[in-house]
N, C-alpha and C. Protein backbone atom coordinates (compact mmCIF):
# COMPACT_ATOMS: atom_id res chain seq x y z
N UNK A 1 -11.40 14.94 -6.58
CA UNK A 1 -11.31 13.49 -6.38
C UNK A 1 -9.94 13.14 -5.82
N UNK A 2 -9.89 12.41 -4.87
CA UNK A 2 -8.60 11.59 -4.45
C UNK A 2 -8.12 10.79 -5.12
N UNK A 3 -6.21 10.87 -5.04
CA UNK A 3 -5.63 10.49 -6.26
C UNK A 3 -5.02 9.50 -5.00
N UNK A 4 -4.52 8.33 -5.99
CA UNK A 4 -3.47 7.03 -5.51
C UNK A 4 -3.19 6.42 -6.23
N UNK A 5 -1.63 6.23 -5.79
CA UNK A 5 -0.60 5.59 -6.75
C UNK A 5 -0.45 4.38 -5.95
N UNK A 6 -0.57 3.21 -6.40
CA UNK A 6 0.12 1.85 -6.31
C UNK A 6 1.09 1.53 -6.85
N UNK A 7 1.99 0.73 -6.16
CA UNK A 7 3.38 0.70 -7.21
C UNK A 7 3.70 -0.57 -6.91
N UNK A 8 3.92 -1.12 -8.11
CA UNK A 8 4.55 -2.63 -8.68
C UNK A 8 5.79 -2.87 -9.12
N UNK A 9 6.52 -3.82 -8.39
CA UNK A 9 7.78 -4.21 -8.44
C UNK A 9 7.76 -5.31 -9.20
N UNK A 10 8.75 -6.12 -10.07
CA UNK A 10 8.70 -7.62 -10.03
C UNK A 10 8.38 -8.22 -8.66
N UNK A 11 8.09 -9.38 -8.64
CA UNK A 11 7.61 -9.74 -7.54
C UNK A 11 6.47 -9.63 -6.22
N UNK A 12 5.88 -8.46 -6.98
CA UNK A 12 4.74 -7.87 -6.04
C UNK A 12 3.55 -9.88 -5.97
N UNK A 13 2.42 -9.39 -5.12
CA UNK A 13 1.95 -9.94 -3.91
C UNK A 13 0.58 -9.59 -4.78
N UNK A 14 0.28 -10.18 -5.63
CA UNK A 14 -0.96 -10.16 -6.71
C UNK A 14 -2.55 -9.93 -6.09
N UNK A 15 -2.76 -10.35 -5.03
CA UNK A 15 -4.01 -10.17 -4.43
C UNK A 15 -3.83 -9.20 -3.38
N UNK A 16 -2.43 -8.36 -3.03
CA UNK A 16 -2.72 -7.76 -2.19
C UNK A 16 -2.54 -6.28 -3.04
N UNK A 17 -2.05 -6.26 -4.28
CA UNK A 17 -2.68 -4.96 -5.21
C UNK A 17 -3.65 -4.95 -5.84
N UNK A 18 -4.26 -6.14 -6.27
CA UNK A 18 -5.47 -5.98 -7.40
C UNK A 18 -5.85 -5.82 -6.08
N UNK A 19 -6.60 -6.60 -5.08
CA UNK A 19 -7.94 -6.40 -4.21
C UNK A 19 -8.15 -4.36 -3.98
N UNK A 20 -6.95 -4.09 -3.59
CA UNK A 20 -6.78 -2.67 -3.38
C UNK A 20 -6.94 -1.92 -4.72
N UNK A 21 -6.18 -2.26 -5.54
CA UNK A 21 -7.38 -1.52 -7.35
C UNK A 21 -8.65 -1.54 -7.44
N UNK A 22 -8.94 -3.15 -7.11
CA UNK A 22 -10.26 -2.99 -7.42
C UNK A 22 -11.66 -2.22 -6.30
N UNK A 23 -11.26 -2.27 -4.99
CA UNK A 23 -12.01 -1.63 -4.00
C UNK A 23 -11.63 -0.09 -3.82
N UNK A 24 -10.52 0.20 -4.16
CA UNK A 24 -10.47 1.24 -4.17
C UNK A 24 -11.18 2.56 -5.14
N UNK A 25 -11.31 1.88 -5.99
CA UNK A 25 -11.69 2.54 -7.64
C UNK A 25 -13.07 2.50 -7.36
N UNK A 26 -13.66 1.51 -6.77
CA UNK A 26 -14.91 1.02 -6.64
C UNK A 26 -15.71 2.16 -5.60
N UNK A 27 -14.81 2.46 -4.86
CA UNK A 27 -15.07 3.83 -3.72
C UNK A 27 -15.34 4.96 -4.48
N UNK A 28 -14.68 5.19 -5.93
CA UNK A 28 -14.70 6.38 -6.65
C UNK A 28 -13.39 7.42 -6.47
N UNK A 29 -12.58 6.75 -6.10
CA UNK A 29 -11.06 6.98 -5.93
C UNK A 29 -10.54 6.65 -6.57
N UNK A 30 -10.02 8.09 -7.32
CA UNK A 30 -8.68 7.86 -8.71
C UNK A 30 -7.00 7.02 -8.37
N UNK A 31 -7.28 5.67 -8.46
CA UNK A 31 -6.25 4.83 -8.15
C UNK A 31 -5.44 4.39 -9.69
N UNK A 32 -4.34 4.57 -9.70
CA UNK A 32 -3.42 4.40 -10.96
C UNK A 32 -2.71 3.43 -10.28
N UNK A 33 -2.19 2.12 -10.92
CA UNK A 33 -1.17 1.28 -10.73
C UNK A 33 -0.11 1.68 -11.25
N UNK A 34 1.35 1.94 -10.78
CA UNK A 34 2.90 2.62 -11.24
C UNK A 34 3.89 1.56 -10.94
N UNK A 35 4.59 1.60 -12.65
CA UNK A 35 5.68 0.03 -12.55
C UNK A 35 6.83 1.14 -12.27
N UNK A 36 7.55 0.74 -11.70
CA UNK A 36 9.05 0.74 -10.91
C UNK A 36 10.05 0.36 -11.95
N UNK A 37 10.17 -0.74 -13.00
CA UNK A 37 10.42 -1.97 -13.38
C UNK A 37 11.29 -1.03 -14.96
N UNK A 38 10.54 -0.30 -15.74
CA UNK A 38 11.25 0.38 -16.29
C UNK A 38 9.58 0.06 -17.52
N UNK A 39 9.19 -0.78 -17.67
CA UNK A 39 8.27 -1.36 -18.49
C UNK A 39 6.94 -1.52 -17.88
N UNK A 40 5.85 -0.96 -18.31
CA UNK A 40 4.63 -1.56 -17.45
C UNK A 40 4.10 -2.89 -17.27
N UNK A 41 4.73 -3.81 -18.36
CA UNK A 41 4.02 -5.41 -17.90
C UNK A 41 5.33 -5.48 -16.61
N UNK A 42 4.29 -5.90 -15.58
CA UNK A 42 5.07 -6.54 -14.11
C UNK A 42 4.47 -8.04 -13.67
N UNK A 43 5.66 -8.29 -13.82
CA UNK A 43 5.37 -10.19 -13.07
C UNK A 43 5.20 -10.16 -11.96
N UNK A 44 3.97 -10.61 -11.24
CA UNK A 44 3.80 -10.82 -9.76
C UNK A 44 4.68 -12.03 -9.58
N UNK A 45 4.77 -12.40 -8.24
CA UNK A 45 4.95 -13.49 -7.29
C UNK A 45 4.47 -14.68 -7.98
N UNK A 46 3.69 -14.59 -8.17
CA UNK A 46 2.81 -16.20 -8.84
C UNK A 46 2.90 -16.42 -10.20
N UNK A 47 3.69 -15.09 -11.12
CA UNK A 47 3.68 -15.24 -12.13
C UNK A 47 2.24 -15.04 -13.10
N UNK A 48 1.26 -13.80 -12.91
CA UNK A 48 0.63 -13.13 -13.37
C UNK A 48 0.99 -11.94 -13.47
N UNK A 49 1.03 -11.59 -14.78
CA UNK A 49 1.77 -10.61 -15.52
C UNK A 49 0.78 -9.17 -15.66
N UNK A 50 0.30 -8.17 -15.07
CA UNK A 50 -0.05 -6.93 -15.37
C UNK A 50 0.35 -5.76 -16.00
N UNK A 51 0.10 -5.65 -16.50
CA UNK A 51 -0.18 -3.83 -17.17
C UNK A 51 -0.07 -2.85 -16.13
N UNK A 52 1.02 -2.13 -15.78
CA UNK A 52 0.75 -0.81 -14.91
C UNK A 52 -0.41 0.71 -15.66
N UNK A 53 -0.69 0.71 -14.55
CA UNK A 53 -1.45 2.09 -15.46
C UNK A 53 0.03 2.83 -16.69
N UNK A 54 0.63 3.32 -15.54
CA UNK A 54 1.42 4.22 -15.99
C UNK A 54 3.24 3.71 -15.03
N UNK A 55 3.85 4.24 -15.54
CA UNK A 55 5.33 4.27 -15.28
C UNK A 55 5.33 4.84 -14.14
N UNK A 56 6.85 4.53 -13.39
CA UNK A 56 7.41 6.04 -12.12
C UNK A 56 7.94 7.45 -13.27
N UNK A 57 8.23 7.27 -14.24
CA UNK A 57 8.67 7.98 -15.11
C UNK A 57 7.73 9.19 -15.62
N UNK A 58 6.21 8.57 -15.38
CA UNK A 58 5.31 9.11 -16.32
C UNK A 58 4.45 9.82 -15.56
N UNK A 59 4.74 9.98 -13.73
CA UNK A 59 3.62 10.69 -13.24
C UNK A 59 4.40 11.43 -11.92
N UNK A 60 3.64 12.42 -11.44
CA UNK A 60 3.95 13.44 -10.21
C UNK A 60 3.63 12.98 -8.93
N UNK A 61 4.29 12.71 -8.29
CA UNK A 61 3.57 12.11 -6.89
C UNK A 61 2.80 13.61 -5.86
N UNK A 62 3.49 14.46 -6.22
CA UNK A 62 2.84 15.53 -5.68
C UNK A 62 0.91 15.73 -6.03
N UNK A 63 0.89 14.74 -7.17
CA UNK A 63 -0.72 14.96 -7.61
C UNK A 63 -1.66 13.90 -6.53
N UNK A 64 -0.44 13.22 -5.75
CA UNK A 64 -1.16 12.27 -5.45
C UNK A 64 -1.51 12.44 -3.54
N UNK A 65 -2.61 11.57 -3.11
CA UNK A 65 -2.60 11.86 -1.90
C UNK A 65 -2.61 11.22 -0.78
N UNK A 66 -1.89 9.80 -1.56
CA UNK A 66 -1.54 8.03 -0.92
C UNK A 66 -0.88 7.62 -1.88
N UNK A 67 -0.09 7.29 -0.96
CA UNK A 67 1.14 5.55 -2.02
C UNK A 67 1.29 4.73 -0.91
N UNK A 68 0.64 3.59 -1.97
CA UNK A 68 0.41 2.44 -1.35
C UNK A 68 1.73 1.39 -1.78
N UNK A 69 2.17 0.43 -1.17
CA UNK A 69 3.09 -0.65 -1.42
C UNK A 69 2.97 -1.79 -1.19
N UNK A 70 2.45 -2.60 -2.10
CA UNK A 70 1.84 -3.96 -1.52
C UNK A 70 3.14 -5.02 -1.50
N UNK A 71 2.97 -6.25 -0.71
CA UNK A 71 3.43 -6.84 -0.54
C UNK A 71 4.45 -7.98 -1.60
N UNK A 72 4.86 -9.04 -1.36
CA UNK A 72 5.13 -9.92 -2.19
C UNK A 72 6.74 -10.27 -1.96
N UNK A 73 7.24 -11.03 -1.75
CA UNK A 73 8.78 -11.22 -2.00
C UNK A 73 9.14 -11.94 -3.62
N UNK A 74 9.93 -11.23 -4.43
CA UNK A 74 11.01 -10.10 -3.98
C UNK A 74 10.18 -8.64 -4.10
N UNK A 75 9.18 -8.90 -4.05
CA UNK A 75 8.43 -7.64 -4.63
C UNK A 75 8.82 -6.61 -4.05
N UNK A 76 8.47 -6.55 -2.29
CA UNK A 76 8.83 -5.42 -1.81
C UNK A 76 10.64 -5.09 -1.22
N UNK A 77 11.01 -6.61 -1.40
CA UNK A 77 12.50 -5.68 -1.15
C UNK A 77 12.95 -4.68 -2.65
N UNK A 78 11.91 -4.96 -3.95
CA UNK A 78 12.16 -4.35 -5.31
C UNK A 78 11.89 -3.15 -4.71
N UNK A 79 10.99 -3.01 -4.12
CA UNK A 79 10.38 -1.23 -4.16
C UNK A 79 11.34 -0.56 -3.01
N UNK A 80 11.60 -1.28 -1.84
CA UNK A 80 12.47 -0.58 -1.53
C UNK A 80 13.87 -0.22 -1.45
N UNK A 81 13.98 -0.72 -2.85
CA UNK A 81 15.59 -1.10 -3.25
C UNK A 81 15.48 0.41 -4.16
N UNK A 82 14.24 0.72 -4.86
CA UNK A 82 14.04 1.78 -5.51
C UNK A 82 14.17 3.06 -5.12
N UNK A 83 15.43 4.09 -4.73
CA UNK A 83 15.45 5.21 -4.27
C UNK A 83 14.35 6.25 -4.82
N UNK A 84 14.20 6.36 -5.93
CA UNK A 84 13.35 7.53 -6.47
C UNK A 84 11.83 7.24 -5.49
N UNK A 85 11.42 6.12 -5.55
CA UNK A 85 10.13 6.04 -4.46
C UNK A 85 10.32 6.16 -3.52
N UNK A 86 11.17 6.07 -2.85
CA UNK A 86 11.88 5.74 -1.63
C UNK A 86 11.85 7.08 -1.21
N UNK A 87 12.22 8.07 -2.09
CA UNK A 87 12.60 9.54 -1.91
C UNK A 87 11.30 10.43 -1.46
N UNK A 88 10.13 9.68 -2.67
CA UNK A 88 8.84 9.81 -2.18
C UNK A 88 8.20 9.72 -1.05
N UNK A 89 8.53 8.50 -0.50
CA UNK A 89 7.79 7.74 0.44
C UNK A 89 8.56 9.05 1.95
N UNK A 90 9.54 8.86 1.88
CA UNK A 90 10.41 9.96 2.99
C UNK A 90 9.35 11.13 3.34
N UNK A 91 8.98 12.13 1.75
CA UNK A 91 8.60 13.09 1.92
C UNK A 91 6.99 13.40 2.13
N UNK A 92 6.51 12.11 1.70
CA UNK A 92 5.02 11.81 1.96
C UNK A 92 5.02 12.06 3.47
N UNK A 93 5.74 10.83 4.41
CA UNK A 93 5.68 11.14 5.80
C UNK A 93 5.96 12.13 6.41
N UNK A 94 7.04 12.69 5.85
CA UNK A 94 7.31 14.72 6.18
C UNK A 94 6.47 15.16 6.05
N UNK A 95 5.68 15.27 5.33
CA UNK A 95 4.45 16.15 5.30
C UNK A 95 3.19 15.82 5.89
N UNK A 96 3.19 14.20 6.30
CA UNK A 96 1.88 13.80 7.12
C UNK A 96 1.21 13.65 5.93
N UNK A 97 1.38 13.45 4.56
CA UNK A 97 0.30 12.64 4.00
C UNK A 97 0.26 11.35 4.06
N UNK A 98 -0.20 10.43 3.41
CA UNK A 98 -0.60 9.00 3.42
C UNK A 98 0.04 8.41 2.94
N UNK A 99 0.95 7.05 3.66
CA UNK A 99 1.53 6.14 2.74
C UNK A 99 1.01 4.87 3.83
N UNK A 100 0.51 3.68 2.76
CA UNK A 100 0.31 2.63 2.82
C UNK A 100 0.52 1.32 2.50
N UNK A 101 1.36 0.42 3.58
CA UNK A 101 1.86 -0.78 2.99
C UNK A 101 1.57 -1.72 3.76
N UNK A 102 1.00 -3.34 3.11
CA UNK A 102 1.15 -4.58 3.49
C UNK A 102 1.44 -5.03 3.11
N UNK A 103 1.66 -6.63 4.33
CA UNK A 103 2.53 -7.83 4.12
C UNK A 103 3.79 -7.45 4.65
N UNK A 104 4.77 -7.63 3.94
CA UNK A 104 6.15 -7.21 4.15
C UNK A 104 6.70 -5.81 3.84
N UNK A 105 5.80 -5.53 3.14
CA UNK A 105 6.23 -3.78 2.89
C UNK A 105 6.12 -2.74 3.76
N UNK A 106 5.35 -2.85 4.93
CA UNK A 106 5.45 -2.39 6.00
C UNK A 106 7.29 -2.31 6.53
N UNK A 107 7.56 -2.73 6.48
CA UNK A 107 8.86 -3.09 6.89
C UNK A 107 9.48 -1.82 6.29
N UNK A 108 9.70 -1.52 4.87
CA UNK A 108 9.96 -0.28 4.66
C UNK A 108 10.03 0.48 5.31
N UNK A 109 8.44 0.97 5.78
CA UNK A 109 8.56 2.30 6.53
C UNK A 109 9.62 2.42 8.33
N UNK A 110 9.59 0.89 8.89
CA UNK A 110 10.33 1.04 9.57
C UNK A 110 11.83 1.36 9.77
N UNK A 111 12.52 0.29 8.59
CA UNK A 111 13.75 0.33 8.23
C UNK A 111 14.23 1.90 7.77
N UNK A 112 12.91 2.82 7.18
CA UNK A 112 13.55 4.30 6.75
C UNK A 112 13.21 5.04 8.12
N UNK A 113 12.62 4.57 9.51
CA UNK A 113 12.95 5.32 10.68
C UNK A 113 11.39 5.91 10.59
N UNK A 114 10.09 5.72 9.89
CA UNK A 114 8.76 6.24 9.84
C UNK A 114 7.64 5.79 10.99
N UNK A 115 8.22 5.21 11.86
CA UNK A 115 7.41 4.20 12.30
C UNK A 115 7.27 4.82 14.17
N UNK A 116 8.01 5.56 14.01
CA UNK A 116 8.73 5.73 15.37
C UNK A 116 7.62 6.17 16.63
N UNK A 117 7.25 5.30 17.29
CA UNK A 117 5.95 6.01 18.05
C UNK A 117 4.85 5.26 17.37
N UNK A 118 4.66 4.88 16.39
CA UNK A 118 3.47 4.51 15.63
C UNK A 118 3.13 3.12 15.71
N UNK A 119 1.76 2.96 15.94
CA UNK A 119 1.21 1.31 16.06
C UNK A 119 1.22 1.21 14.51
N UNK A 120 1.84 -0.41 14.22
CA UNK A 120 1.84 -0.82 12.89
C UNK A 120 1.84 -2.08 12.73
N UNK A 121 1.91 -2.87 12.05
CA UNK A 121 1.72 -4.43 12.00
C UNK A 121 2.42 -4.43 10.44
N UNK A 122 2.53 -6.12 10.46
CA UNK A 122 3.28 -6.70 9.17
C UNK A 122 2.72 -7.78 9.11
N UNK A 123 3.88 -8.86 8.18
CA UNK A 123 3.71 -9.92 8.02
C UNK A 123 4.81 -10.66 9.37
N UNK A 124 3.75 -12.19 9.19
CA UNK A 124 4.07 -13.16 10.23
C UNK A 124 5.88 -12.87 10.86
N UNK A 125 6.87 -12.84 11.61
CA UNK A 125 7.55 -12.83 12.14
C UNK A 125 8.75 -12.09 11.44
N UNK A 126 8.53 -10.96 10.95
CA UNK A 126 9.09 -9.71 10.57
C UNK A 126 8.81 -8.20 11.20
N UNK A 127 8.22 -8.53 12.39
CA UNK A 127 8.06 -7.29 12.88
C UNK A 127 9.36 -6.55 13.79
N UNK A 128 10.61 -7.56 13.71
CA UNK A 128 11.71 -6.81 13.85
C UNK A 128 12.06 -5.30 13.06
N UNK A 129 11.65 -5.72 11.59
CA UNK A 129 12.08 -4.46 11.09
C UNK A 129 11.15 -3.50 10.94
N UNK A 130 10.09 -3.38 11.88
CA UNK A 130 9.43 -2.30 12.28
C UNK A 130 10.24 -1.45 13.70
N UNK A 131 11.14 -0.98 12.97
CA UNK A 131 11.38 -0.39 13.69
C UNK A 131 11.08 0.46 14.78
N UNK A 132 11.00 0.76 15.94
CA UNK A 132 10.54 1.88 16.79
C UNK A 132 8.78 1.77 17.19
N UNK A 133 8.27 0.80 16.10
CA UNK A 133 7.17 0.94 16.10
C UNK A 133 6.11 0.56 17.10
N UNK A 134 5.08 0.33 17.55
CA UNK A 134 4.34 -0.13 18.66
C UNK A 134 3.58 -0.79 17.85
N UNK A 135 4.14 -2.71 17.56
CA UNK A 135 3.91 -4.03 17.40
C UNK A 135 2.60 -4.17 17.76
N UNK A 136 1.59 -4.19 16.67
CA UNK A 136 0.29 -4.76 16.65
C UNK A 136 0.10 -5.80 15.58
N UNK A 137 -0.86 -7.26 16.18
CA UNK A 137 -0.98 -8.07 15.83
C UNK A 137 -2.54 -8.22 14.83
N UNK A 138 -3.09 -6.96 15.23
CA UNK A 138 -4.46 -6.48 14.10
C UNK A 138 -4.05 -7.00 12.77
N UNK A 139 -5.52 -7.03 12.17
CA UNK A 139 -5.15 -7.04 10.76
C UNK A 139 -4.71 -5.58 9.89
N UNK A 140 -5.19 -4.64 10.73
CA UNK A 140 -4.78 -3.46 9.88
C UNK A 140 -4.41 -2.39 10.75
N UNK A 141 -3.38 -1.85 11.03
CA UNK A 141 -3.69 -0.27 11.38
C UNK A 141 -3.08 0.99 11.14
N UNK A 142 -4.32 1.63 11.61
CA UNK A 142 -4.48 3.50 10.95
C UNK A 142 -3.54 3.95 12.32
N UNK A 143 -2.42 4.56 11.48
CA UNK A 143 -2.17 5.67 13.06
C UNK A 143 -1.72 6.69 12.12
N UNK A 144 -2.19 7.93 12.36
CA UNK A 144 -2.28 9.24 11.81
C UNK A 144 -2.25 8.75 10.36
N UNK A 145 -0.94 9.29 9.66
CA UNK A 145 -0.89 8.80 8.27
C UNK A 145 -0.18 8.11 8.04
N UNK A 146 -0.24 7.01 8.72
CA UNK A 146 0.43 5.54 7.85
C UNK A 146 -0.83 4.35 8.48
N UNK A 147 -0.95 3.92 7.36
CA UNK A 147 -2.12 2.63 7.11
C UNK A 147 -0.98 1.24 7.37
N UNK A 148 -1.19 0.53 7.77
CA UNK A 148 -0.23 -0.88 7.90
C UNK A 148 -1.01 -2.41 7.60
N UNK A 149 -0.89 -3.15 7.38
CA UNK A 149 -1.48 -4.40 7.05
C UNK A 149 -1.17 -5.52 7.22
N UNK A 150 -1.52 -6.73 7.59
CA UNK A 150 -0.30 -8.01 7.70
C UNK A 150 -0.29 -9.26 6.47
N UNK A 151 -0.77 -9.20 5.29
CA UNK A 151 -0.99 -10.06 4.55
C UNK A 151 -2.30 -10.09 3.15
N UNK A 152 -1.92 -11.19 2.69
CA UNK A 152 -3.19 -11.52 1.54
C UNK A 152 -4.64 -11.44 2.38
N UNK A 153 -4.69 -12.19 3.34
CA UNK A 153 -5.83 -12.45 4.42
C UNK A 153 -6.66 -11.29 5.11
N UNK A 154 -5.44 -10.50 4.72
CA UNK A 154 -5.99 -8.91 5.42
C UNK A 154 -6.32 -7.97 4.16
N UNK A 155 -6.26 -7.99 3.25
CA UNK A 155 -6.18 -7.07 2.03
C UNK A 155 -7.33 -6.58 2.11
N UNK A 156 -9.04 -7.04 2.02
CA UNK A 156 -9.86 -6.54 2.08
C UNK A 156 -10.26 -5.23 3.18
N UNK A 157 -9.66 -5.77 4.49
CA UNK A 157 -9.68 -4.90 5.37
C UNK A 157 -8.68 -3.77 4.91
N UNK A 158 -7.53 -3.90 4.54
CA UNK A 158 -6.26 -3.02 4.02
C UNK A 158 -7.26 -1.98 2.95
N UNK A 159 -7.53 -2.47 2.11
CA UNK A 159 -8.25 -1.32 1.17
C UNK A 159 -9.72 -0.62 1.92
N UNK A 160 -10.12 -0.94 2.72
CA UNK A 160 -11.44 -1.02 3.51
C UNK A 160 -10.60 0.50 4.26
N UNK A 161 -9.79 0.40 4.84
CA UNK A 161 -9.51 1.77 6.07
C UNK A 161 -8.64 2.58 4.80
N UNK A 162 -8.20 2.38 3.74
CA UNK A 162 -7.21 3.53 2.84
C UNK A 162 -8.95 4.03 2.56
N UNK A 163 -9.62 3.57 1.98
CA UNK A 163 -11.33 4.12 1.69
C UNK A 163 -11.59 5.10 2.58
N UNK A 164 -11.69 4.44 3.66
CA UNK A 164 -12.30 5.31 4.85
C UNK A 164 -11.53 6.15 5.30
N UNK A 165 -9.80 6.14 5.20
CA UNK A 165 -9.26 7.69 5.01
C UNK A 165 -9.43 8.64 4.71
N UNK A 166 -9.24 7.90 3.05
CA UNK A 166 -9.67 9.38 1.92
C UNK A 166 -10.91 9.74 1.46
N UNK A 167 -11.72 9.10 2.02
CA UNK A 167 -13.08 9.62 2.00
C UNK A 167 -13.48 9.69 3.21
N UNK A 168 -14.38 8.28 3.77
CA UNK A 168 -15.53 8.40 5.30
C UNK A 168 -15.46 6.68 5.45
N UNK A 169 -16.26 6.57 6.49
CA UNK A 169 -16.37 5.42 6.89
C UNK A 169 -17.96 4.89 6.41
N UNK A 170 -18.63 5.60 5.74
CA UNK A 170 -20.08 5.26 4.85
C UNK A 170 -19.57 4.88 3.55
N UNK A 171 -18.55 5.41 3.28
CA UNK A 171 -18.35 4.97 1.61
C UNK A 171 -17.35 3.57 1.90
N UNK A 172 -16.54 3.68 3.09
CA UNK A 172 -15.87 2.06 3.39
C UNK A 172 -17.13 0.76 3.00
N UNK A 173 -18.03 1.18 4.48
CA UNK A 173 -19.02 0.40 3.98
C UNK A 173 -20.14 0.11 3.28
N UNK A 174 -19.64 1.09 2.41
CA UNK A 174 -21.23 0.89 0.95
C UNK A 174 -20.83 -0.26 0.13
N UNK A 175 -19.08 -0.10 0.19
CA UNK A 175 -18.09 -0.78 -0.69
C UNK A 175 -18.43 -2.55 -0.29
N UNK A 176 -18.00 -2.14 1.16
CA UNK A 176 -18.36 -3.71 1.76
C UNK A 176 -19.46 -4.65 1.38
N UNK A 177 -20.55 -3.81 1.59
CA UNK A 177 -21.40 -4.41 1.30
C UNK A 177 -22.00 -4.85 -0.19
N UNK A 178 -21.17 -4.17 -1.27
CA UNK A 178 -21.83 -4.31 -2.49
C UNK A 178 -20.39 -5.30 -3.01
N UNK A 179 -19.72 -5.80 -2.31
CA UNK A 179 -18.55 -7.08 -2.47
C UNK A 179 -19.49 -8.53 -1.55
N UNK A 180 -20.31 -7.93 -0.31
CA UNK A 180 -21.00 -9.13 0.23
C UNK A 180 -19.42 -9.35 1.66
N UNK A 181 -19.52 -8.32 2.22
CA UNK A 181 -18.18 -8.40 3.06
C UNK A 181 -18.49 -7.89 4.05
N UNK A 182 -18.37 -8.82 5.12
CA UNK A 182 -18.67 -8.24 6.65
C UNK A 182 -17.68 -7.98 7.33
N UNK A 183 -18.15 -6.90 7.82
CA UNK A 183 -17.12 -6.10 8.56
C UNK A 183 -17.67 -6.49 10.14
């Protein structure tokens, strides 16, 4: 089974991690939510308070075969203020596995130099700090192994192509359709 770590900052972007928990899991993909924070209750953006599965403390990223980074201010300048993920996220792309971020967390991967050659998208008028990247205005895109996203508005689609990564594009849309979601 395919493993994925989500990771929650204070400040994370509440509909653009639950939607991705919940469709993802729903695929039959072992998705764990991971607090950053030191504590697993994490305050979103709006001030809904979650339960992380588990800690950064408490798990191997090597078990895993996507990390995802959802959005939110301050959420994602939290995660990438976080070296130990950060350290992760570096070596994920060294190796060509999967890392996935929307909204503003995209920005990450540019600012660490990941982007370079790669079509990617963000949020509304931050695509400066996509660095190097080849600026798409899509709601989502796949280029090799980095997934990109631009928002709350896009989230369904955002968890829709991490699906169809780590599995197929039949289990994307079995998902779709048993949410009532046209693709």
């Amino acid at each position: 089974m395919k493993k994925v770590y989500l990771f929650l900052a204070e400040g994370y972007e509440e509909v653009e991690a639950m939607t991705v928990v919940d469709l993802v899991r729903r695929a039959g993909i072992d998705l764990e939510t991971v607090a950053i924070t030191g504590t697993k209750e994490v305050l979103g953006v709006h001030d809904i308070c979650v339960k992380a599965d588990r800690s950064f403390e408490e798990i191997n990223c090597d078990d895993a075969d996507m990390l995802v980074l959802p959005g939110g201010k301050p959420g994602f300048m939290n995660l990438g203020a976080y070296e130990p993920l950060m350290e992760q996220i570096d070596y994920f792309a060294s190796k060509g596995k999967y890392i996935a971020a929307i909204c503003a967390a995209p920005t990450i991967f540019g600012k660490r130099g990941l982007l370079k050659g790669k079509k990617a998208c963000c949020y509304l008028n931050m695509e400066k700090d996509l660095k190097e990247a080849i600026i798409s205005y899509e709601s989502v895109c796949v280029d090799g192994n980095i997934i990109t996203s631009r928002g709350v508005g896009t989230t369904i689609e955002f968890a829709l192509a991490i699906i169809e990564a780590l599995t197929d594009k039949q289990n994307a849309e079995n998902v779709a359709k048993s949410i009532v979601y046209n693709r």
